[in-house]
Protein backbone atom coordinates (compact mmCIF):
# COMPACT_ATOMS: atom_id res chain seq x y z
CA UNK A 1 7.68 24.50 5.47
CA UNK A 2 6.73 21.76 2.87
CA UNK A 3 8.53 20.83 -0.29
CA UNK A 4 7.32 21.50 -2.98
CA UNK A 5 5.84 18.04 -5.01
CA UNK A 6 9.18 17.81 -7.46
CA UNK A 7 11.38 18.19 -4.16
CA UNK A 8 9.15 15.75 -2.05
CA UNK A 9 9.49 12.96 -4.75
CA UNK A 10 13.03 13.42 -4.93
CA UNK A 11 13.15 13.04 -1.08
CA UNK A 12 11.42 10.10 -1.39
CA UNK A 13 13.27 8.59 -3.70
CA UNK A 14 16.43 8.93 -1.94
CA UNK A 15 15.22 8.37 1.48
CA UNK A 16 15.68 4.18 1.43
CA UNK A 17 18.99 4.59 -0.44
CA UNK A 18 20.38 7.05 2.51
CA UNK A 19 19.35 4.74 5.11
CA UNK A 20 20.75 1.72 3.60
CA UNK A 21 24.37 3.44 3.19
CA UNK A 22 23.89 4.83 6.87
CA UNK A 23 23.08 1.05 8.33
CA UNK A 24 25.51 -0.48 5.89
CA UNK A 25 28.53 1.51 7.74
CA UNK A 26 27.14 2.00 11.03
CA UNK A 27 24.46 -0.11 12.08
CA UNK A 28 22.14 0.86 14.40
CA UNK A 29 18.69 1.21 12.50
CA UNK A 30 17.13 3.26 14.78
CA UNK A 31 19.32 5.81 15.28
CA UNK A 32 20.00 6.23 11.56
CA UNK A 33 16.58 6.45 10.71
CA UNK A 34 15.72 9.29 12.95
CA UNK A 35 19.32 10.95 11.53
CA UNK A 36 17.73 10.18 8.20
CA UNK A 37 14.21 12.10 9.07
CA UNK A 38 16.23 15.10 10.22
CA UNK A 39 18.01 15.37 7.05
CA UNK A 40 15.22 14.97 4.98
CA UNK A 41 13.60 17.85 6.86
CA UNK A 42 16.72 19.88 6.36
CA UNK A 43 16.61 18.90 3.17
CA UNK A 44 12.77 19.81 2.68
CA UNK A 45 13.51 23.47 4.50
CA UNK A 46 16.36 24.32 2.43
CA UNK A 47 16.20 22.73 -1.19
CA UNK A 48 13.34 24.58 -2.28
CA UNK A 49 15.15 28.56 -1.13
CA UNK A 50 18.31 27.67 -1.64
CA UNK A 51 18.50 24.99 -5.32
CA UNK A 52 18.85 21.57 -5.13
CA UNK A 53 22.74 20.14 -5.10
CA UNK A 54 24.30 18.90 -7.47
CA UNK A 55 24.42 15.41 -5.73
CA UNK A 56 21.02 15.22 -3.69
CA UNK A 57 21.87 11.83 -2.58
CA UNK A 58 25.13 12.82 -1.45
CA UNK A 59 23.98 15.87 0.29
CA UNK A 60 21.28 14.12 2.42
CA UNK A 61 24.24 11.03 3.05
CA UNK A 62 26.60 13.73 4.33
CA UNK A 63 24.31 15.69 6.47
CA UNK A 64 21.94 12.33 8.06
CA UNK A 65 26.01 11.01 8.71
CA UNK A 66 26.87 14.18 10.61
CA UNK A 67 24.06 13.69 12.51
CA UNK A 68 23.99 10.54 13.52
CA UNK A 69 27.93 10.74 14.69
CA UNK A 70 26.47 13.83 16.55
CA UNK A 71 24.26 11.83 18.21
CA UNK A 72 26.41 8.68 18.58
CA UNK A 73 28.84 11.25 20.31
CA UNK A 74 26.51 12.54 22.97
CA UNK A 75 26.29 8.78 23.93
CA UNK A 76 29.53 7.81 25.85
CA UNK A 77 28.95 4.67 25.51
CA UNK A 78 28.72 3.98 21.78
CA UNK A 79 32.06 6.31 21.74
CA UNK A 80 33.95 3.13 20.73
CA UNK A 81 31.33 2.07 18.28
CA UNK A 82 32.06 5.72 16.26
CA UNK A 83 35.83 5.34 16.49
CA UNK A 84 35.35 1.52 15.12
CA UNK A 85 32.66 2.76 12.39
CA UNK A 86 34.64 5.82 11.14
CA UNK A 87 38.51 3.70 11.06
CA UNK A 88 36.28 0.93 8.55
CA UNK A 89 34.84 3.77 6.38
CA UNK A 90 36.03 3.83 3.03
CA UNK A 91 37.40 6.88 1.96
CA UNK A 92 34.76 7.68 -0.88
CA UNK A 93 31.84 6.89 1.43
CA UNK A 94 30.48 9.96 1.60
CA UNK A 95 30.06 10.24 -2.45
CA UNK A 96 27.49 9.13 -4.96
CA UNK A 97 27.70 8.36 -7.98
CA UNK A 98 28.39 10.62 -11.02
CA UNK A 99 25.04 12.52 -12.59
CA UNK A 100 23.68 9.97 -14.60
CA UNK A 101 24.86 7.04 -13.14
CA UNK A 102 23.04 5.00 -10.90
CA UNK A 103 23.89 1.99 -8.25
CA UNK A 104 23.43 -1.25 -9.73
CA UNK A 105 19.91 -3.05 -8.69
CA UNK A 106 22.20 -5.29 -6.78
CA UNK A 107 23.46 -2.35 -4.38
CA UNK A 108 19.59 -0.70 -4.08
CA UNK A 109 18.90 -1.14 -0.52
CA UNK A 110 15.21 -0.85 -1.23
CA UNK A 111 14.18 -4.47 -0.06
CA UNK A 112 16.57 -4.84 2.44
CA UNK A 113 14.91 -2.15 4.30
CA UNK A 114 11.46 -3.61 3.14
CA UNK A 115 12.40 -6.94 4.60
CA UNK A 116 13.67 -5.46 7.58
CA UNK A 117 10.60 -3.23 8.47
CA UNK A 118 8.50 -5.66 7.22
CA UNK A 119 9.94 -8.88 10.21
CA UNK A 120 7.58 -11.27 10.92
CA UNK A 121 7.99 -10.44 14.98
CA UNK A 122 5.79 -7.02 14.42
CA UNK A 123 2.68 -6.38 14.17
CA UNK A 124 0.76 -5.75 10.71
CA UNK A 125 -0.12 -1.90 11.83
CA UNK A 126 3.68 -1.74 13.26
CA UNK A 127 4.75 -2.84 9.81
CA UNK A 128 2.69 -0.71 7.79
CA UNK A 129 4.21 2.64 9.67
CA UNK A 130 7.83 1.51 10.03
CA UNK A 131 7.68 0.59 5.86
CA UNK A 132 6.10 4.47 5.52
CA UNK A 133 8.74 6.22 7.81
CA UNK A 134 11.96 4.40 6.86
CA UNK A 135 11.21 3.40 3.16
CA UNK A 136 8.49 5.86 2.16
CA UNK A 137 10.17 9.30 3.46
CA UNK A 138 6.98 10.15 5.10
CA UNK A 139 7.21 12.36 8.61
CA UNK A 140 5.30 10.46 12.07
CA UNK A 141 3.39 13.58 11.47
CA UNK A 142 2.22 12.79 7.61
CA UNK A 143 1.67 8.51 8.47
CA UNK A 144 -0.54 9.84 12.19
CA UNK A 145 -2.80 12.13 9.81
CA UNK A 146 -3.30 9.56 7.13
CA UNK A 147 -4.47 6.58 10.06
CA UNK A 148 -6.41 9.49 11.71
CA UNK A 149 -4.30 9.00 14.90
CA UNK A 150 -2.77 11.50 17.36
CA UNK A 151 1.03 12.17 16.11
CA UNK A 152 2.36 11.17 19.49
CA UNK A 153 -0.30 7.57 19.41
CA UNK A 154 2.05 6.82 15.78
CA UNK A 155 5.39 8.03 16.93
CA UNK A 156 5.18 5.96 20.15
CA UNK A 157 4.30 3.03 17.44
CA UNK A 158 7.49 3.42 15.64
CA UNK A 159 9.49 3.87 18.22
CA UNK A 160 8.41 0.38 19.70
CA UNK A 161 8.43 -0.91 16.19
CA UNK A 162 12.41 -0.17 15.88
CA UNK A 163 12.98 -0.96 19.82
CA UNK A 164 11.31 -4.58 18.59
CA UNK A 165 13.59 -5.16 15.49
CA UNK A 166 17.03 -3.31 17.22
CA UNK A 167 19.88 -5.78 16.16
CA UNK A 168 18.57 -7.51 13.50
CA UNK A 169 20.94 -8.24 10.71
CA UNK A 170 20.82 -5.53 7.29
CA UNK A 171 20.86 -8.72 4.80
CA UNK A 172 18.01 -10.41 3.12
CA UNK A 173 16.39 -13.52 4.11
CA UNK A 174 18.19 -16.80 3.27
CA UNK A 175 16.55 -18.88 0.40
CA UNK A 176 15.13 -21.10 2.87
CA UNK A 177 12.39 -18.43 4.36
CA UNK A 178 13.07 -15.58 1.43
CA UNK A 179 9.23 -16.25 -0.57
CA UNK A 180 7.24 -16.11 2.93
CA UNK A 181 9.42 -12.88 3.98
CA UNK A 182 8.50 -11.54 0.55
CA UNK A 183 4.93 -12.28 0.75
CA UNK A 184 4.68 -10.26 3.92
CA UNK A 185 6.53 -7.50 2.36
CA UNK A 186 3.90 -7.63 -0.67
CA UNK A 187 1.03 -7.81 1.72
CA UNK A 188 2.04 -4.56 3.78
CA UNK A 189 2.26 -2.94 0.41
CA UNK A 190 -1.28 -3.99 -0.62
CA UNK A 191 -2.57 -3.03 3.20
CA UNK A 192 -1.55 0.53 2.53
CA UNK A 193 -2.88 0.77 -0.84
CA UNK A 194 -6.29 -0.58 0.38
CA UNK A 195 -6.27 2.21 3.32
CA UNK A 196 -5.85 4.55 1.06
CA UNK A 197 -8.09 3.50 -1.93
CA UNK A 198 -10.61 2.96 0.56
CA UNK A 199 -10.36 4.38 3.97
CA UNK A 200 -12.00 2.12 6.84
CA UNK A 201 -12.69 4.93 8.91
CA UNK A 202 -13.15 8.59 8.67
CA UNK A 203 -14.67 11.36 6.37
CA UNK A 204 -13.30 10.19 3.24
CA UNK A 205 -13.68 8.01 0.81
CA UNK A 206 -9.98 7.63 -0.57
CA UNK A 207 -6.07 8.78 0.71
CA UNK A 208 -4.53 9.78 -2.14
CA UNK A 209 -1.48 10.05 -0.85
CA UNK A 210 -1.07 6.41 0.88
CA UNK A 211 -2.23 4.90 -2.53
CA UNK A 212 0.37 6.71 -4.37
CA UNK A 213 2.85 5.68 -1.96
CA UNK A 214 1.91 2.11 -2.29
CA UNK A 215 2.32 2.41 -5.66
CA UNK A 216 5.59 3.93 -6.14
CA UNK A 217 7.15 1.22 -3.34
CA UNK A 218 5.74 -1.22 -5.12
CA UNK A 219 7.22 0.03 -8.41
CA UNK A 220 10.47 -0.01 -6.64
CA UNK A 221 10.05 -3.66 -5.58
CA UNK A 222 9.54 -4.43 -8.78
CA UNK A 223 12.93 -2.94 -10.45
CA UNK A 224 14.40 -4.71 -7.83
CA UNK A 225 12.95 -7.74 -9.08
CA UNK A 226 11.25 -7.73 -12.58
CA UNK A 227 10.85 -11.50 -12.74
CA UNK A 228 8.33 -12.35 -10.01
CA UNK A 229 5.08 -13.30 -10.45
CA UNK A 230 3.29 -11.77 -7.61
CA UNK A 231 5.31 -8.38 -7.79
CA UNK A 232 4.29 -8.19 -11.03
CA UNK A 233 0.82 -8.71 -10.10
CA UNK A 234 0.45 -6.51 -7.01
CA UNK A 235 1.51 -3.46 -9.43
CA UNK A 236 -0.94 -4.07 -12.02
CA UNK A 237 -3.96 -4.79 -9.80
CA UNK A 238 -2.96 -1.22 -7.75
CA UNK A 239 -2.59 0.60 -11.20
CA UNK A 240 -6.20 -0.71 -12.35
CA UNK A 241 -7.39 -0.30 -9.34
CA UNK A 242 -6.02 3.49 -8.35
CA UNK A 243 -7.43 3.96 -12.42
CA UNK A 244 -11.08 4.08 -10.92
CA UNK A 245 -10.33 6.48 -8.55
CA UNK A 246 -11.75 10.13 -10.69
CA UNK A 247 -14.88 8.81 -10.71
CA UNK A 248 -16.01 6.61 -7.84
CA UNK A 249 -16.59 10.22 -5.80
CA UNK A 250 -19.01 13.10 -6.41
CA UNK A 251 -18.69 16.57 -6.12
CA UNK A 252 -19.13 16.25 -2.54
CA UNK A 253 -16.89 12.97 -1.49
CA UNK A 254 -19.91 10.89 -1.90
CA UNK A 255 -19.27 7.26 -3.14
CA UNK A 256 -20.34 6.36 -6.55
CA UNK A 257 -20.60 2.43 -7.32
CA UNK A 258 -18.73 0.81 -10.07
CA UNK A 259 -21.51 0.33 -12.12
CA UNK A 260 -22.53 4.04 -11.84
CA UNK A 261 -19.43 5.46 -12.56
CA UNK A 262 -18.43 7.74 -15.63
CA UNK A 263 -16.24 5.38 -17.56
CA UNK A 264 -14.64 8.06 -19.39
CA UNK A 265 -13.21 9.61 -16.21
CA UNK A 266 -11.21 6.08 -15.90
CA UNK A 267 -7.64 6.90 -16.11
CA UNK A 268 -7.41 4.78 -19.77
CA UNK A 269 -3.00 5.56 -19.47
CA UNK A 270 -3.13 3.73 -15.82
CA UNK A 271 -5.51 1.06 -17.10
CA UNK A 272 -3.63 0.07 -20.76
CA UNK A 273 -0.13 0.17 -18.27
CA UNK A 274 -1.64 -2.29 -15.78
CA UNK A 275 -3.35 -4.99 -18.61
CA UNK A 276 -0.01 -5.63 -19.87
CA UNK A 277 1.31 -6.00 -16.43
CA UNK A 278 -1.41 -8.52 -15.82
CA UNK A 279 -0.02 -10.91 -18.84
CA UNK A 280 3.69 -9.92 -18.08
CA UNK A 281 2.74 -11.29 -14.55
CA UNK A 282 0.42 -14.90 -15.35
CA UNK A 283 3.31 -15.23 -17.48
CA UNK A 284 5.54 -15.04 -15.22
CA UNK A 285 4.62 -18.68 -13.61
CA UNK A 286 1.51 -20.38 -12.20
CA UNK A 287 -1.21 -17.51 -11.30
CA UNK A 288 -1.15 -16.31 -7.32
CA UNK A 289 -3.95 -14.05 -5.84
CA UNK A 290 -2.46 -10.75 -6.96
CA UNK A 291 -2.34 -12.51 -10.60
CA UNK A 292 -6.05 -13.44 -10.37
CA UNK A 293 -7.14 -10.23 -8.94
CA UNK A 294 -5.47 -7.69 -11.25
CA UNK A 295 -6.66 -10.09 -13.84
CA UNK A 296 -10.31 -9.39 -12.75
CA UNK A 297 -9.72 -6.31 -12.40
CA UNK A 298 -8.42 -5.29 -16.03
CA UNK A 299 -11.51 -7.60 -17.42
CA UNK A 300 -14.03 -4.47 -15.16
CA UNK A 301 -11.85 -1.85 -16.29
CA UNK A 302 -11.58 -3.20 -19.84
CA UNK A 303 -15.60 -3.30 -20.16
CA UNK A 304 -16.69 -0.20 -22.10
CA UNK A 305 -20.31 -0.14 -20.25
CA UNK A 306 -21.60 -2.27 -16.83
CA UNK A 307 -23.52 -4.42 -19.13
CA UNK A 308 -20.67 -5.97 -21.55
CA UNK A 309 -18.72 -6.92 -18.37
CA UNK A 310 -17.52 -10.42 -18.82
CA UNK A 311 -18.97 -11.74 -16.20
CA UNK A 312 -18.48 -15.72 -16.61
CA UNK A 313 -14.77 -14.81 -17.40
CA UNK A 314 -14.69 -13.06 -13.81
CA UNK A 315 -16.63 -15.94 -12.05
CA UNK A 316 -13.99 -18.32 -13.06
CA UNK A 317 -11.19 -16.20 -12.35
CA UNK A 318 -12.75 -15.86 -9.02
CA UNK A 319 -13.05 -19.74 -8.87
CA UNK A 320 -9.45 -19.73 -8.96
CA UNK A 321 -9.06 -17.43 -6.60
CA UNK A 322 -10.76 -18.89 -3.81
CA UNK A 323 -9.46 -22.34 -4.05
CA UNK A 324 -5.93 -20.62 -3.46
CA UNK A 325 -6.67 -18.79 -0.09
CA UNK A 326 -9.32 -18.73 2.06
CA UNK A 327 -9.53 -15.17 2.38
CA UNK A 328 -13.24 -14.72 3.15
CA UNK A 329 -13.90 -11.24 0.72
CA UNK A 330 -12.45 -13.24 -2.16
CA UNK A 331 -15.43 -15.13 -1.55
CA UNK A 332 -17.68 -12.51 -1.65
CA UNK A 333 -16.48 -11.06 -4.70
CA UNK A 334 -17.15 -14.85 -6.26
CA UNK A 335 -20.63 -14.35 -4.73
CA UNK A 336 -21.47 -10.94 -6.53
CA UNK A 337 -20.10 -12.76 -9.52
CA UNK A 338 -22.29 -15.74 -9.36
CA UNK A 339 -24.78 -13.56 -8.88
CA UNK A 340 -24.33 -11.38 -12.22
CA UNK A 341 -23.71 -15.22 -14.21
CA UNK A 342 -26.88 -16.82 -12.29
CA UNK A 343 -29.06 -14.20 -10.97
CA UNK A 344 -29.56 -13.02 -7.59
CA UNK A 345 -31.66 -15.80 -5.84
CA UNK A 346 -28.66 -18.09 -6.23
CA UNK A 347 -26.20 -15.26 -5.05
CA UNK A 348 -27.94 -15.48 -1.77
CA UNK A 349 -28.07 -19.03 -1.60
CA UNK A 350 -24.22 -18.64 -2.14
CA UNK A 351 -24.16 -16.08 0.77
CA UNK A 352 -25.30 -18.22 3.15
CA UNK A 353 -22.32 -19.97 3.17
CA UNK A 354 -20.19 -17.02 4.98
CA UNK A 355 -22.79 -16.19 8.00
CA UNK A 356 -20.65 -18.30 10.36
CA UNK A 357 -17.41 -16.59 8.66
CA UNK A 358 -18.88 -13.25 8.62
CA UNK A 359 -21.72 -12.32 11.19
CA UNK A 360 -21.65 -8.90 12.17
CA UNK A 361 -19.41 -7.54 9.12
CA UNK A 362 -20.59 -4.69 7.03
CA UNK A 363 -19.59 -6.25 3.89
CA UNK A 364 -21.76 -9.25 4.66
CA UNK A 365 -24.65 -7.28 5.22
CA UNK A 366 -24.02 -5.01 2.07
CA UNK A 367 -23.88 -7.45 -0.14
CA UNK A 368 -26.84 -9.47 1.00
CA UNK A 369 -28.55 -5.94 0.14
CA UNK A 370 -27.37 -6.02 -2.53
CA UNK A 371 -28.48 -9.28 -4.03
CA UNK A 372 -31.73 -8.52 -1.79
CA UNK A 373 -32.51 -5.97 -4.31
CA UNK A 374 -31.64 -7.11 -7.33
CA UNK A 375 -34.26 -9.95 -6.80
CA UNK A 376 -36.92 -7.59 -5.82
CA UNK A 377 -37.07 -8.07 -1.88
CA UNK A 378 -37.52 -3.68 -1.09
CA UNK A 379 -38.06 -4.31 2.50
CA UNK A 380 -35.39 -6.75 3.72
CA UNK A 381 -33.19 -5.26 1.60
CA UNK A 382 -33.64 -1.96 3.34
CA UNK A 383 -32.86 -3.87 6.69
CA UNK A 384 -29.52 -5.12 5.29
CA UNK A 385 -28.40 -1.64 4.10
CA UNK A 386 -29.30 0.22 7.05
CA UNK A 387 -27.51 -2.98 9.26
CA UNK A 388 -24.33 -2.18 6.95
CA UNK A 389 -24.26 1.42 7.32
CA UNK A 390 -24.25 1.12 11.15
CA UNK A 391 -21.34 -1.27 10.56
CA UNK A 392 -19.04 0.43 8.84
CA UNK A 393 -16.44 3.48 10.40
CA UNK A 394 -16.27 5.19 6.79
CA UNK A 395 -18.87 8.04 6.82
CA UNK A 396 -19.12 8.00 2.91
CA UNK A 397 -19.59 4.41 3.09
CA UNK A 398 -22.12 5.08 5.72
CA UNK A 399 -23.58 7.58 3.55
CA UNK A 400 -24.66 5.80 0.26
CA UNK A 401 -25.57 2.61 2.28
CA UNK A 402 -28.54 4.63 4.30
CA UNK A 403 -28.78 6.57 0.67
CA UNK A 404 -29.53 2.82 -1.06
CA UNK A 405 -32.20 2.24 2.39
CA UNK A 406 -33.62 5.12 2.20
CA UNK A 407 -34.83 5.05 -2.26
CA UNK A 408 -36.16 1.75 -0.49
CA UNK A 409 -38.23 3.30 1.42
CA UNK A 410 -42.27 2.55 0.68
């Protein structure tokens, strides 16, 4: 059975906090996170038949403990390890605070789990479904059908993912390496809200449900810490990005450009919520790459048609942005811009300069079309679109590139 949305959010909510109690008194991660997963399905079957309790968080601690010390139990060998963990436990650990009250951002073991799923020793895609199961809440079953893998393909993922990281400390990273730990963390949170604003493989266009998730971990990164610069920054440009989403599909899941779309379906709440993120954030110190983006991304979003986009104030943005990492689509995005300032012939002079880079990527080739295009070149600009729609794994992608070939065609 699945919860109902109210009861899913509040699972999700309480899922990292249940964890961290359950590794704070006991330790091993693994074992508590799959005790976790079976009270949250408990929880899921019986909350929405039976009321919710009048301590959720309590509830889900009490049963996820049971089960764990039922499965530490069944393990002779960890006996000693239960008799050690239950002599230290205080006598109020199984409570939770009054109704009302809250743990103090101090106690939220929100980034400490982050951190931990988020160790440099695993892989990006390891990463990515370790911070979904044991932060996000979500089911093996719910992260395998969002990457469009078999369950059993993800759960064997996890499962080496938590094998990898088994004995690593609970704590945050030291001072010393605590900026490049968070920057990881920040850059799994931004890989999940790219797969789902735009999927790189499949039938459709967007997964609503990974970009909400990236969103509301990335609010709770930023309670944690309201100060940082690139936190800050990572919010806003998902919030004015995720604001697009109504109208960049059709009535049948067909991609619809940016400067196509029906402004008025923007989401203007998201939008006006994300702008004052973006000067909370370049406020916040010198400008990083999340900065710069969600700052070119509230100057499209601000623009009231495609034709009073500030385009020089997005080019230099961009030129910002791409003296500060090399990331090779940053550069593209400062091509299209160029383009737009200087016209299209010197946007493919630009271009030129990633065909080492870039040979063989879809984006490369779209682009180029693009620009090919715009400065009136039909037929090799067919060629580029129809080369980019046999790049690309995303059949609505796919789509509108042989779509842009084929109004082309002579």
């Amino acid at each position: 059975m699945r919860p109902t949305t109210g009861t899913e959010d509040l699972l999700r909510l309480h899922a990292p906090q249940v964890l961290g109690a359950l590794v704070r008194r006991y330790g091993h991660f693994g074992a508590a996170e799959d005790a976790v997963q079976e009270a949250l399905l408990a929880a899921a079957r019986q909350w929405p038949e039976q009321g919710l309790p009048e301590n959720p968080r309590g509830w889900l601690i009490k049963v996820a403990s049971r089960r764990l010390m039922d499965q530490l139990r069944a393990d002779e060998a960890r006996r000693r390890r239960e008799e050690d963990a239950a002599r230290l436990t205080p006598r109020d650990a199984f409570t939770a605070p009054p109704p009302g009250e809250s743990r103090a951002p101090a106690d939220d073991d929100t980034l400490t789990l982050l951190f931990l799923c988020c160790r440099p020793e695993l892989s990006p895609a390891a990463q990515v479904a370790l911070t979904l199961r044991a932060v996000g809440g979500l089911t093996t079953a719910e992260i395998a059908r969002a990457h469009l893998v078999p369950e059993a393909t993800m759960a064997q993922r996890i499962s080496r993912a938590k094998a990898k990281i088994k004995g690593a400390p609970f704590r945050q990273p030291g001072p010393a390496d605590r900026d490049a730990r968070l920057a990881v963390v920040l850059q799994v949170l931004y890989l999940i809200f790219n797969e789902g604003y735009t999927a790189t493989s499949g039938d459709a266009l967007h997964r609503a449900d990974l970009a909400r998730e990236a969103i509301r971990l990335t609010r709770a990164v930023r309670r944690l810490l309201p100060r940082e610069g690139p936190v800050t920054g990572l919010l806003a440009l998902m919030l004015l990005t995720e604001a697009r989403s109504a109208a960049r599909t059709g009535p049948h899941g067909e991609l619809i450009p940016l400067d196509e779309q029906d402004r008025t379906h923007w989401d203007r709440r998201a939008i006006a919520e994300g702008t004052a993120l973006v000067e909370e954030a370049l406020a916040q110190g010198p400008p990083g790459p999340y900065q710069l983006q969600a700052a070119i991304a509230a100057l499209h979003d601000e623009a009231a048609t495609p034709d009073t986009t500030d385009w020089p104030q997005i080019l230099a943005l961009y030129d910002i942005l791409v003296r500060l990492t090399p990331e090779p689509m940053a550069g593209l995005g400062r091509t299209v811009a160029y383009a737009m300032v200087h016209g299209p012939h010197a946007g493919l002079e630009e271009l030129e300069s990633f065909e080492d880079e870039l040979r063989g990527h879809y984006r490369l080739d779209a682009v180029r079309a693009h620009l090919l295009e715009k400065a009136g070149d039909t037929e090799r600009a067919r060629a580029a679109y129809r080369s980019a729609a046999r790049g690309t794994l995303s059949r609505p992608e796919a789509h509108y590139l042989q779509t842009r070939a084929a109004r082309l065609a002579p």
